[in-house]
C-alpha atoms as a PDB file:
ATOM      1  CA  UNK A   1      19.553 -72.645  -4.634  1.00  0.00           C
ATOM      2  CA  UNK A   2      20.473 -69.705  -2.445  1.00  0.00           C
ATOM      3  CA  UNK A   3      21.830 -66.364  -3.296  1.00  0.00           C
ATOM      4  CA  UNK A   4      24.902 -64.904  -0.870  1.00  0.00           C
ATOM      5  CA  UNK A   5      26.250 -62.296   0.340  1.00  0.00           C
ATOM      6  CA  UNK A   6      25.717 -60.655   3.535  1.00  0.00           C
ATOM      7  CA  UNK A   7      27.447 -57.366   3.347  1.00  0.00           C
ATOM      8  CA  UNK A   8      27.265 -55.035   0.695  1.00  0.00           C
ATOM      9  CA  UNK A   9      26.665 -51.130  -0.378  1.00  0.00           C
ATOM     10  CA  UNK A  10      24.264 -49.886  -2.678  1.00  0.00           C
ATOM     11  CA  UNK A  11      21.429 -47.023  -3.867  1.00  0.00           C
ATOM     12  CA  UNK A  12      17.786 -47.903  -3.272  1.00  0.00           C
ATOM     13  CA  UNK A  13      15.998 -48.048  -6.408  1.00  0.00           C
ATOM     14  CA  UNK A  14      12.216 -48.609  -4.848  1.00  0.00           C
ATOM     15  CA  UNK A  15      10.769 -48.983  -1.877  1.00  0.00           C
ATOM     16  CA  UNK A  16       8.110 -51.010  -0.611  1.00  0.00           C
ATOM     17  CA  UNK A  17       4.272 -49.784   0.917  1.00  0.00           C
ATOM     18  CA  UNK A  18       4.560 -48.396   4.282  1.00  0.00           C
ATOM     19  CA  UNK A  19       8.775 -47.503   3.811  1.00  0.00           C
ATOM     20  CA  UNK A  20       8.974 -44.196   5.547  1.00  0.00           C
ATOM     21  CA  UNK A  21      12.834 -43.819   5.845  1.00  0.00           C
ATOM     22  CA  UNK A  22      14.205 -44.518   2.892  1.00  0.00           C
ATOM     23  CA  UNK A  23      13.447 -43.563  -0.227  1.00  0.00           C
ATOM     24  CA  UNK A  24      14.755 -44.005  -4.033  1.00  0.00           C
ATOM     25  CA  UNK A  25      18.546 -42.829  -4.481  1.00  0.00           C
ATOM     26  CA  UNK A  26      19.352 -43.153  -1.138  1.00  0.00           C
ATOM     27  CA  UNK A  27      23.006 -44.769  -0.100  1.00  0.00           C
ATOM     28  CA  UNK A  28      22.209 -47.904   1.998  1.00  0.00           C
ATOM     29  CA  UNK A  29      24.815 -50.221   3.776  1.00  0.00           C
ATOM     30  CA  UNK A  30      22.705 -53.441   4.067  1.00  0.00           C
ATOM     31  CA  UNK A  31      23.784 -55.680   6.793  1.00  0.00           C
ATOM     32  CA  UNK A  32      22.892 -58.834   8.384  1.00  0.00           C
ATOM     33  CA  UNK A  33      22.448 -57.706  11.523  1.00  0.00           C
ATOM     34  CA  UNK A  34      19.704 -55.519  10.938  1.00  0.00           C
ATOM     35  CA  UNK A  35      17.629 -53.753  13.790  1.00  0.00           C
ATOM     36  CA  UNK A  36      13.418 -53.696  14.089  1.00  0.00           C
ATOM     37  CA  UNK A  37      14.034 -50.649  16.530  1.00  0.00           C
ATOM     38  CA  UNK A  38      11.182 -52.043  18.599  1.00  0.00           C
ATOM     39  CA  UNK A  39      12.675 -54.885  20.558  1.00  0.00           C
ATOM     40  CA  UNK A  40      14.519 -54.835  23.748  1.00  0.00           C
ATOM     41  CA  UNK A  41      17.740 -55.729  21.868  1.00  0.00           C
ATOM     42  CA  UNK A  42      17.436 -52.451  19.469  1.00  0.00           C
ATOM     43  CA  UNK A  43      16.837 -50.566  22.586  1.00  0.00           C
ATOM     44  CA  UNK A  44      19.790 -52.092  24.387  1.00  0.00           C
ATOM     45  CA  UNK A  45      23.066 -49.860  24.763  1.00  0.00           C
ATOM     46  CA  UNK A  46      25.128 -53.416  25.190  1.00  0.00           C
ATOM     47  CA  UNK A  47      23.728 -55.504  21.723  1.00  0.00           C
ATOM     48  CA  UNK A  48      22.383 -54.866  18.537  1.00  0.00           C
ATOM     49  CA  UNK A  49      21.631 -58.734  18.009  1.00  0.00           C
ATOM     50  CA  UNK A  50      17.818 -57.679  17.066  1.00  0.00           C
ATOM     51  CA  UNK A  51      14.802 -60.075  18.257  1.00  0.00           C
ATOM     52  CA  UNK A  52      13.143 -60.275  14.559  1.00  0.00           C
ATOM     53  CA  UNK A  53      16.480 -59.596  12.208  1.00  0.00           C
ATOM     54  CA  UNK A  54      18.637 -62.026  14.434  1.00  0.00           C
ATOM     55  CA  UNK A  55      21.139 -63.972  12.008  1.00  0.00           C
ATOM     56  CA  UNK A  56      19.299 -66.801  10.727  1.00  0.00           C
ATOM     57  CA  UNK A  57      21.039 -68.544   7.797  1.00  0.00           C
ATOM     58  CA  UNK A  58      17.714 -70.990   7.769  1.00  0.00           C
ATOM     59  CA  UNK A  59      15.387 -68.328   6.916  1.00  0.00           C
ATOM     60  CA  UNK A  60      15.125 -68.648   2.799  1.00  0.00           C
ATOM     61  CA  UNK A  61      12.433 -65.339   2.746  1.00  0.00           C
ATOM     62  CA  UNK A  62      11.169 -62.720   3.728  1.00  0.00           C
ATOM     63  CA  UNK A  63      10.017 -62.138   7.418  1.00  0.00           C
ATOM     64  CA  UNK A  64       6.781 -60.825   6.972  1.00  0.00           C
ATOM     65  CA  UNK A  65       5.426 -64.201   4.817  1.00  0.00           C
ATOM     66  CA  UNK A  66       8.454 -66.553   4.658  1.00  0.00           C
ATOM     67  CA  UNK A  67       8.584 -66.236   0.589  1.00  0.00           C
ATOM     68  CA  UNK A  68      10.995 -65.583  -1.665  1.00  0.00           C
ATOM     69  CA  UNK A  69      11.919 -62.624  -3.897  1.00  0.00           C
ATOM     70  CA  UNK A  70      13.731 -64.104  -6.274  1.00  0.00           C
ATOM     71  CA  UNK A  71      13.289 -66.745  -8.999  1.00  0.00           C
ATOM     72  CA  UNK A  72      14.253 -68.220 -11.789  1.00  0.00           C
ATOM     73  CA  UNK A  73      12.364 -70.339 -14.735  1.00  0.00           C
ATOM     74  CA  UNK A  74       9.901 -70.023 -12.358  1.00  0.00           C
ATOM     75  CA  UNK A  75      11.747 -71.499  -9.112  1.00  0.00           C
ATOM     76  CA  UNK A  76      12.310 -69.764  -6.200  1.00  0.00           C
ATOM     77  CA  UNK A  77      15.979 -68.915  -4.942  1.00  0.00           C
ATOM     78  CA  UNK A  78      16.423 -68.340  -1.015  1.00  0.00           C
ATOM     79  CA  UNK A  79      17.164 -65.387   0.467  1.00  0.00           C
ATOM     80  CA  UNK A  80      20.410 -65.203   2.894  1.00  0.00           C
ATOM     81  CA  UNK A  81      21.118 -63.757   6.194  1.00  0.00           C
ATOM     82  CA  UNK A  82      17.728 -61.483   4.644  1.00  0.00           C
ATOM     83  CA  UNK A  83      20.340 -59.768   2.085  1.00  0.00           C
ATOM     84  CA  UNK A  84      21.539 -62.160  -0.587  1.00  0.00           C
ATOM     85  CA  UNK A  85      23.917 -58.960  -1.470  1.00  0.00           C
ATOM     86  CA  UNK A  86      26.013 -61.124  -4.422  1.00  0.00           C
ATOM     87  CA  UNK A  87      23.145 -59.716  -6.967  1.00  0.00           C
ATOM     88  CA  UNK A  88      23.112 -56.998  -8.623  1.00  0.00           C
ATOM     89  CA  UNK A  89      20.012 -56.317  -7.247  1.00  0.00           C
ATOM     90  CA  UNK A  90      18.459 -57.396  -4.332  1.00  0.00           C
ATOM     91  CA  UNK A  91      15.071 -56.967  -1.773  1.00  0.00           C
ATOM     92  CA  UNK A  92      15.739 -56.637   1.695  1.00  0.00           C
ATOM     93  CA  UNK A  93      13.510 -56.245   4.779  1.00  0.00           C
END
């Protein structure tokens, strides 16, 4: 099972360790084409098709250990294009 949606507006609620530039109450616009702001790509004037947020509709969770933040009766439910955005809420990266 999956959860979808890969385009959506909401208000951050919490924010993980080490989140500098966002914080609770703040208006977000989470997309699938996110950007690391590191790569080449970020840094690029002609794309914005970032080297660790590229669209992956494989990728079931998050980057950083390839899990899952949702569940259900115990069960994990993928992640999609790292949004899942057709939740009321949802964990991004």
């Amino acid at each position: 099972p999956r959860i979808f949606g890969h385009e959506a507006g909401g208000i951050v609620e919490s924010v993980g360790e080490g989140v500098t530039d966002l914080q609770p109450g703040d208006h977000v616009l989470p997309i699938f084409t996110g950007e690391c702001g590191d790569c080449p790509h970020c840094h690029s004037e002609e794309s914005n098709m970032c080297d660790l947020l590229r669209i992956n509709t494989e990728r079931g969770g998050m980057i950083h250990d390839g899990e899952s933040r949702f569940s259900i009766n115990g069960k994990p439910i993928h992640h999609f294009l790292g949004t899942s955005t057709f939740s009321e809420y949802t964990v991004v990266h």
